[in-house]
Protein backbone atom coordinates (compact mmCIF):
# COMPACT_ATOMS: atom_id res chain seq x y z
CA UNK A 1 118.76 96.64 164.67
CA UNK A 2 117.22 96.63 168.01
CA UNK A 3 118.20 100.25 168.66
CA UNK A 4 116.33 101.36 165.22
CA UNK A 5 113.40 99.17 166.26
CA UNK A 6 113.34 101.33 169.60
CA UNK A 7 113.60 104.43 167.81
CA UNK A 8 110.74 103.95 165.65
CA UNK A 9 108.40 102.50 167.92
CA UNK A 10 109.45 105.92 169.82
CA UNK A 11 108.34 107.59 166.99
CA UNK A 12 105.14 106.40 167.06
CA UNK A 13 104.47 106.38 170.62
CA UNK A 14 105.46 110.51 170.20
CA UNK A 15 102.81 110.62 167.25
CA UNK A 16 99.86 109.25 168.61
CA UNK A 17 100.32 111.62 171.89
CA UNK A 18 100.68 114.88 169.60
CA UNK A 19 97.56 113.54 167.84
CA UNK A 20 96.00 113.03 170.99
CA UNK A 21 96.64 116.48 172.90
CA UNK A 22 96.59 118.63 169.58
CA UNK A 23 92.75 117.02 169.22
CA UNK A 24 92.10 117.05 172.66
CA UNK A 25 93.13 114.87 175.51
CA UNK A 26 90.18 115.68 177.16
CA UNK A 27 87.90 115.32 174.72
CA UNK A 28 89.63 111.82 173.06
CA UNK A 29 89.36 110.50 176.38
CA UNK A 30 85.49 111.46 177.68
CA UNK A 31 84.68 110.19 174.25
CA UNK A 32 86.25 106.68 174.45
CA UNK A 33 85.11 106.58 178.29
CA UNK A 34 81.45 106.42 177.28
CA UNK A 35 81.45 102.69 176.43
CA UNK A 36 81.76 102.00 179.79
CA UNK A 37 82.43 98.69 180.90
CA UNK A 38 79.80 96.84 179.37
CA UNK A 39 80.07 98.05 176.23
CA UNK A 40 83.87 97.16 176.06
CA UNK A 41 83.21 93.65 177.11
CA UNK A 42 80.43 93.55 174.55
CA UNK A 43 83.10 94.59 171.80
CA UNK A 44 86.00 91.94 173.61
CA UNK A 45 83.37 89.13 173.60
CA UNK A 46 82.47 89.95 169.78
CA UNK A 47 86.35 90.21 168.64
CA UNK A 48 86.68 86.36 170.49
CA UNK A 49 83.66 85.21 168.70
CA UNK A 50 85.68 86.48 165.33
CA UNK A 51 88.56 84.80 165.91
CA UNK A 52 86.67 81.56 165.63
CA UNK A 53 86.13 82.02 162.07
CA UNK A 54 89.62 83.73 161.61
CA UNK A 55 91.01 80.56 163.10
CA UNK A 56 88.36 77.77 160.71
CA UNK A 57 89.90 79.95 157.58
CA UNK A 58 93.26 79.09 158.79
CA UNK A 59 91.99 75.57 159.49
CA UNK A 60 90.54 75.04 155.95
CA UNK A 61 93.69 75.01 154.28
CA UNK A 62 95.41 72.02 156.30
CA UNK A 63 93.82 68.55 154.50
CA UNK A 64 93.57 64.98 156.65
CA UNK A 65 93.05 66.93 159.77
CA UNK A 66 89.85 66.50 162.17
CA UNK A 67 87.50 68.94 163.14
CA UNK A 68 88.45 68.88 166.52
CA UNK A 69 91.77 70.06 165.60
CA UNK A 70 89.78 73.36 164.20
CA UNK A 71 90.35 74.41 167.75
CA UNK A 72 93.92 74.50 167.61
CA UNK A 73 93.91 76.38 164.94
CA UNK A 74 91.28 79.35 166.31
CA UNK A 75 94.25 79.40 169.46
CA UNK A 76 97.01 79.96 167.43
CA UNK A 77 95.47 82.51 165.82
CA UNK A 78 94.31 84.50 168.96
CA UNK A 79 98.39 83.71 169.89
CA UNK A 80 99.19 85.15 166.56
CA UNK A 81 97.59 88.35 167.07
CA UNK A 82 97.97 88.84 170.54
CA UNK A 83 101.98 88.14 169.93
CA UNK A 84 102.15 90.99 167.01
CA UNK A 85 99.40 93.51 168.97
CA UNK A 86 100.87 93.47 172.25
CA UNK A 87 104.77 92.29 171.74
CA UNK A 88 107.17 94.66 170.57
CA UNK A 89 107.55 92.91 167.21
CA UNK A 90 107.06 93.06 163.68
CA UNK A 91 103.68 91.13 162.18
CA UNK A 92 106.29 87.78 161.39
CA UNK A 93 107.25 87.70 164.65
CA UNK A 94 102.95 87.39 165.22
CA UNK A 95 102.71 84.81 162.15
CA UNK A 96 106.06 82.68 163.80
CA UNK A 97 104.62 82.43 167.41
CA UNK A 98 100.94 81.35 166.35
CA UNK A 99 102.49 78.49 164.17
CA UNK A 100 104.21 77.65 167.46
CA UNK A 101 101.22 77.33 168.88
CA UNK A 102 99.66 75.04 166.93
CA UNK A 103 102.95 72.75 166.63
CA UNK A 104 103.61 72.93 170.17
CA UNK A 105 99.34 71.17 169.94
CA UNK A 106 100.10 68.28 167.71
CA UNK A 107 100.29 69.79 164.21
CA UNK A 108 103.01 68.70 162.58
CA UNK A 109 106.07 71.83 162.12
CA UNK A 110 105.83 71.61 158.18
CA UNK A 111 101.77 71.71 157.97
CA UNK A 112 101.82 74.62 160.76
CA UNK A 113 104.36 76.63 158.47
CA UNK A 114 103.05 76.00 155.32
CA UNK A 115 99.68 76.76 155.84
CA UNK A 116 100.96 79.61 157.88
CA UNK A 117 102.28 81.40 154.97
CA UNK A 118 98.82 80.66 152.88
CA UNK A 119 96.76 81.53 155.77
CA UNK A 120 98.39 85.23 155.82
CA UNK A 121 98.44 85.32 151.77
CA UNK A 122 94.52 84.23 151.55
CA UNK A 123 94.08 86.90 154.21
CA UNK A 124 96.10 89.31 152.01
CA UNK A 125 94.01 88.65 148.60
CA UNK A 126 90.55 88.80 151.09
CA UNK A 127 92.20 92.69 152.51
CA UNK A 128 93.57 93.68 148.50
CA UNK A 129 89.04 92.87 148.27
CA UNK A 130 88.47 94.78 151.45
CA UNK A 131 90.25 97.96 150.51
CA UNK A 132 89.07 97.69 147.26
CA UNK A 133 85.26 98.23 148.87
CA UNK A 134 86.18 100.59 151.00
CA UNK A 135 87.81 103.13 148.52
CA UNK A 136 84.55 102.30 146.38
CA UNK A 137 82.83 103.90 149.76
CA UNK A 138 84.72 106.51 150.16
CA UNK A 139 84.38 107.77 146.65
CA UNK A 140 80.88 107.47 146.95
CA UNK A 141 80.40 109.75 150.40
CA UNK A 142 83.53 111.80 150.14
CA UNK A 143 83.23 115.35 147.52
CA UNK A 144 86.25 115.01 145.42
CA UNK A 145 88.20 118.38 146.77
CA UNK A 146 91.73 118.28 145.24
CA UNK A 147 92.99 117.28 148.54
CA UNK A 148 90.47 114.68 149.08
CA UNK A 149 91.51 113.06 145.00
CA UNK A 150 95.01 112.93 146.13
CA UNK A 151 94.10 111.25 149.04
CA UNK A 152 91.97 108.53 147.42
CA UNK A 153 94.61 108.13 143.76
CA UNK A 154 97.22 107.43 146.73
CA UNK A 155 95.35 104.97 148.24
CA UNK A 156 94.45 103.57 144.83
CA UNK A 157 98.12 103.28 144.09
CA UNK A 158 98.49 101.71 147.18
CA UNK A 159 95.88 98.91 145.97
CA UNK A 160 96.96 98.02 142.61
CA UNK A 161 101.14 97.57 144.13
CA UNK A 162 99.02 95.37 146.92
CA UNK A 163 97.57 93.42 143.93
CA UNK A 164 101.14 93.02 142.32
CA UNK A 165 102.59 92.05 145.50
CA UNK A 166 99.72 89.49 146.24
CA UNK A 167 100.33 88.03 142.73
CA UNK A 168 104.34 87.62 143.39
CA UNK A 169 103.78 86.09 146.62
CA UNK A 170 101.57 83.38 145.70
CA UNK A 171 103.98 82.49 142.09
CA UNK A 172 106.99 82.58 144.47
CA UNK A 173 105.05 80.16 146.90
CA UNK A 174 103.84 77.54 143.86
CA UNK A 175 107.08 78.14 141.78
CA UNK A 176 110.12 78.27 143.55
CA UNK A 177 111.25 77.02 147.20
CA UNK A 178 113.96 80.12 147.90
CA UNK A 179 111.50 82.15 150.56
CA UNK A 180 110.11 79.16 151.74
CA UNK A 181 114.03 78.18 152.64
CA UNK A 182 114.62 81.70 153.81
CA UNK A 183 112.21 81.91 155.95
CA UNK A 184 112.14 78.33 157.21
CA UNK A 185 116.11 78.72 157.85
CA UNK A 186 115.14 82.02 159.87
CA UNK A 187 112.39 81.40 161.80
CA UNK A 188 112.11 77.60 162.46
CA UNK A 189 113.45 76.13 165.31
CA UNK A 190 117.21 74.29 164.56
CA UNK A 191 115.37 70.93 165.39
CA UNK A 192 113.36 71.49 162.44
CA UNK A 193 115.81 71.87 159.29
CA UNK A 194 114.39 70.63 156.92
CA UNK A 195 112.48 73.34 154.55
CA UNK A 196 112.28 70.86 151.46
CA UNK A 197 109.15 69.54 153.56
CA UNK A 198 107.76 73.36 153.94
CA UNK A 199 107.78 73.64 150.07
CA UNK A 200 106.13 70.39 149.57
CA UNK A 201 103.20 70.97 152.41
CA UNK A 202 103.42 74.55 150.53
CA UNK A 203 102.49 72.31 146.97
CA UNK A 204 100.21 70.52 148.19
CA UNK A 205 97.83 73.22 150.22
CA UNK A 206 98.12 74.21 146.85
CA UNK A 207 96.82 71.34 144.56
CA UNK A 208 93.33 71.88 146.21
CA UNK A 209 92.21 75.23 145.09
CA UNK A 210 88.79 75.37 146.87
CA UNK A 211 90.26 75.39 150.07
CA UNK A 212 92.20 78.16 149.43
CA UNK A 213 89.19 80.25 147.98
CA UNK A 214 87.04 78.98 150.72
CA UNK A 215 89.45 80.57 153.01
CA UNK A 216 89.63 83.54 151.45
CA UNK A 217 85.98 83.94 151.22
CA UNK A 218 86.32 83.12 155.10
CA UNK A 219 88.78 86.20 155.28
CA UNK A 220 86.28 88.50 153.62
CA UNK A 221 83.59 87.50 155.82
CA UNK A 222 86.21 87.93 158.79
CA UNK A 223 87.19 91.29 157.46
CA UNK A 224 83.80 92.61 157.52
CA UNK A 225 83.32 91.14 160.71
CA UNK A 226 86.02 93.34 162.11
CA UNK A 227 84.16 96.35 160.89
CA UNK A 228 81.49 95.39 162.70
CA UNK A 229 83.29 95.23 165.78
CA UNK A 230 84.52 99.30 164.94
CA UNK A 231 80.98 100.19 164.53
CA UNK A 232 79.77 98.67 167.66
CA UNK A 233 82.11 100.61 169.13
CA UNK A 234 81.82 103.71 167.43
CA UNK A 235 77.81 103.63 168.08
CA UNK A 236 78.34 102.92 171.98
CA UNK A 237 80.14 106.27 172.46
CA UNK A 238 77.78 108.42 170.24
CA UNK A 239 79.11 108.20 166.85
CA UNK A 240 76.63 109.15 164.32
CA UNK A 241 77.68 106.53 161.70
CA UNK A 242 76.59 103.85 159.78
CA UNK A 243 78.10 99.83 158.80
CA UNK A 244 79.10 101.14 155.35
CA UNK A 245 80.93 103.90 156.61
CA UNK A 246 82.69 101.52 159.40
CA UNK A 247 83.58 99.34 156.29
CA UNK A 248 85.63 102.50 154.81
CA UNK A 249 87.22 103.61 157.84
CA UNK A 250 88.00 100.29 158.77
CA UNK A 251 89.58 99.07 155.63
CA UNK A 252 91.49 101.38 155.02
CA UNK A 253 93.08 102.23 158.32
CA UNK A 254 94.37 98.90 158.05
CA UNK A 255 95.41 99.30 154.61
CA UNK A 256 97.22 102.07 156.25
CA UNK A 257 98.50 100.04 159.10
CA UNK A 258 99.82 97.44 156.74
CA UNK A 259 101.85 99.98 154.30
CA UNK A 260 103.36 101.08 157.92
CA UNK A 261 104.38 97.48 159.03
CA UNK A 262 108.06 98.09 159.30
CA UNK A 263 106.34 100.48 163.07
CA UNK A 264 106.07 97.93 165.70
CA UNK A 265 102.23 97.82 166.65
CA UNK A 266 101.85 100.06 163.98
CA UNK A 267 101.79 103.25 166.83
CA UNK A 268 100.80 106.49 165.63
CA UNK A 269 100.45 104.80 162.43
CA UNK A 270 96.78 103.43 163.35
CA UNK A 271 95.94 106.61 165.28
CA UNK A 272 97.00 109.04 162.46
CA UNK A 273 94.93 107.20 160.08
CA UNK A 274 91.92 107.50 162.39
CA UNK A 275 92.84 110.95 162.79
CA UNK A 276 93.07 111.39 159.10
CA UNK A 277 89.86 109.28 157.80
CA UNK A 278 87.08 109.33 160.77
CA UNK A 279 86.18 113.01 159.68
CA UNK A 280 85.48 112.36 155.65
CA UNK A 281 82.92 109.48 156.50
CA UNK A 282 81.50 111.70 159.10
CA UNK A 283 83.42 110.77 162.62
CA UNK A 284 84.45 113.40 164.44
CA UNK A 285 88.47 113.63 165.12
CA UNK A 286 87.62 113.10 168.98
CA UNK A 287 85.88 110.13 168.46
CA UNK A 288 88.00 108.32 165.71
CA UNK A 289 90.81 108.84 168.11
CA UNK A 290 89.20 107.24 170.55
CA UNK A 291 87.36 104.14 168.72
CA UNK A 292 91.34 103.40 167.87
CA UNK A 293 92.64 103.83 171.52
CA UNK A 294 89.69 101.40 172.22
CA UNK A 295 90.67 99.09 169.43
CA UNK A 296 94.23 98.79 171.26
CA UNK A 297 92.77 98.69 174.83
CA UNK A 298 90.67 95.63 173.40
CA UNK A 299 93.74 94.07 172.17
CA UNK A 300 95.67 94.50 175.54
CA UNK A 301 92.90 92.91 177.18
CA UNK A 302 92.49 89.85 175.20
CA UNK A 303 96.97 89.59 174.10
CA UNK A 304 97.70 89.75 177.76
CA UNK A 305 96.43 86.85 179.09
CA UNK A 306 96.34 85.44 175.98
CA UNK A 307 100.08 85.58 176.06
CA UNK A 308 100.23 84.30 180.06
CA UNK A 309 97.90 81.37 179.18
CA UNK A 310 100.20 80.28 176.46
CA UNK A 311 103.48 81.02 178.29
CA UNK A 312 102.39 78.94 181.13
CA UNK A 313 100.80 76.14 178.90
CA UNK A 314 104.30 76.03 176.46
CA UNK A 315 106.07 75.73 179.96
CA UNK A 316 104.04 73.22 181.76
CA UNK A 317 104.25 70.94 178.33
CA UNK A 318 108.11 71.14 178.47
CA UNK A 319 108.09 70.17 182.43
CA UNK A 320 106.06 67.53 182.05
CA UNK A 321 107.26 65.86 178.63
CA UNK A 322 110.78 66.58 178.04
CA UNK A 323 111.62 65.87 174.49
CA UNK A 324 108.52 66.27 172.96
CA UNK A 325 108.99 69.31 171.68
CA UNK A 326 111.58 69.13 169.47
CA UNK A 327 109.84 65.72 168.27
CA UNK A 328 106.71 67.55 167.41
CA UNK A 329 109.37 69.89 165.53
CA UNK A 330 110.59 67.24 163.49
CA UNK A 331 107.31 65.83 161.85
């Protein structure tokens, strides 16, 4: 298993370097260099900012709780995607570690789950939106060539199995408790056995149906907030674009990225669809290329010490108060 996850992530790795030196390593490079520093703080700084309303989405769907304990909730989602942009894992190892997080802070083990698993699925139903918008762009701008319908009806057919899967996800999560055992009896630490709880924090998340739409309206917003953070970045090193454009591209690169999830990091997978996309809403090759390398030297920035803060907090707390971790575990 590890040996095939190796070999893919290989795979990858080789793609996005052919993409880079067939396009130009010179000329990905100069491009993505003219942010400078400034400008790649600027586009850091704005990604943290997101993460605060990526986190209150996440937050929304946990009743009884504070709104100090918001907080806890925007770190273990900058945990959560540092853990699945910068680890060698697959996106559940990302979704496992940030409910960690927020355990490991005083939320109790079946709440952090739970709302886990309806955090990603509102996020899922807010993307299924997302992608929807962003074909809806690209059919606008792009001339329909017969290459360029393919393109778009596979895409489309992408969408509507998205909406299928979306539906089945969310009856599995309400109707039965078999993934929510599954997963529990996977992923959960041993001191925490008892999935039965999982399914009924899963039920009642459930019983109060505007806090799941709020957070999926939150998701939307958070969505097109991440476009914003492309196009910041695509302006700063001379793209001649515009937000609706950045919407496209951006949607659907990650509607790319997520029909890829099985490539750690989704390498290659990211920069091909760059590669692919940039030049029908009018970026050139060169500079897709590099708005994703910058996209991934963002993440390494922020996951890095993301990942050393939390390492050295999650030690310190077991030090100091021996026991008290599996007890948080077991509430």
């Amino acid at each position: 298993m590890r040996l095939r996850f190796l070999l893919i992530a290989l795979l990858g790795v080789a793609l996005a370097v052919y993409l880079i030196f067939n396009i130009g390593f010179s000329a990905v490079f100069s491009a993505a260099l003219r942010i400078g520093w400034g400008g790649f703080v600027i586009t850091c700084l704005y990604a943290l900012a997101l993460y605060v309303f990526l986190g209150s989405a996440w937050y929304v769907l946990v009743p009884g709780l504070t709104w100090r304990r918001m907080w806890t909730f925007v770190w273990g989602r900058i945990v959560r995607d540092s853990a699945a942009e910068v680890l060698p894992f697959s996106q559940v190892g990302g979704f496992v570690i940030g409910a960690r997080a927020t355990i490991l802070n005083g939320v109790p083990a079946r709440l952090a789950f739970a709302s886990t698993i309806v955090d990603v699925t509102t996020e899922m139903v807010a993307q299924i939106a997302y992608i929807a918008l962003g074909l809806t762009i690209l059919r606008q701008r792009v001339p329909m060539t017969p290459l360029n319908t393919s393109l778009v009806n596979t895409l489309l057919v992408g969408l509507v199995v998205g909406v299928f899967v979306g539906i089945a996800f969310i009856v599995v999560q309400n109707k039965s408790t078999w993934i929510t055992d599954k997963l529990a009896d996977r992923f959960l630490p041993r001191a925490f056995a008892h999935a039965a709880a999982v399914a009924e924090a899963l039920r009642a998340i459930y019983r109060q149906p505007m806090r799941v739409v709020l957070s999926i309206v939150m998701h939307m917003v958070g969505w097109i907030g991440s476009a914003m953070v492309t196009f910041i970045a695509a302006l700063l090193i001379g793209a001649n674009v515009d937000l609706p454009g950045m919407i496209a591209l951006d949607s659907l690169v990650f509607a790319i990225r997520t029909a890829g999830f099985v490539v750690p990091n989704a390498l290659g997978v990211q920069e091909a669809a760059y590669a692919l996309l940039g030049p029908l809403l009018g970026v050139p090759p060169e500079m897709a290329l590099a708005v994703s390398l910058l996209r991934r030297a963002r993440d390494i920035a922020i996951g890095i010490p993301t990942l050393f803060i939390w390492q050295a907090w999650e030690g310190k707390r077991a030090f100091a108060e021996p026991g008290s971790d599996s007890e948080s575990l077991q509430n």
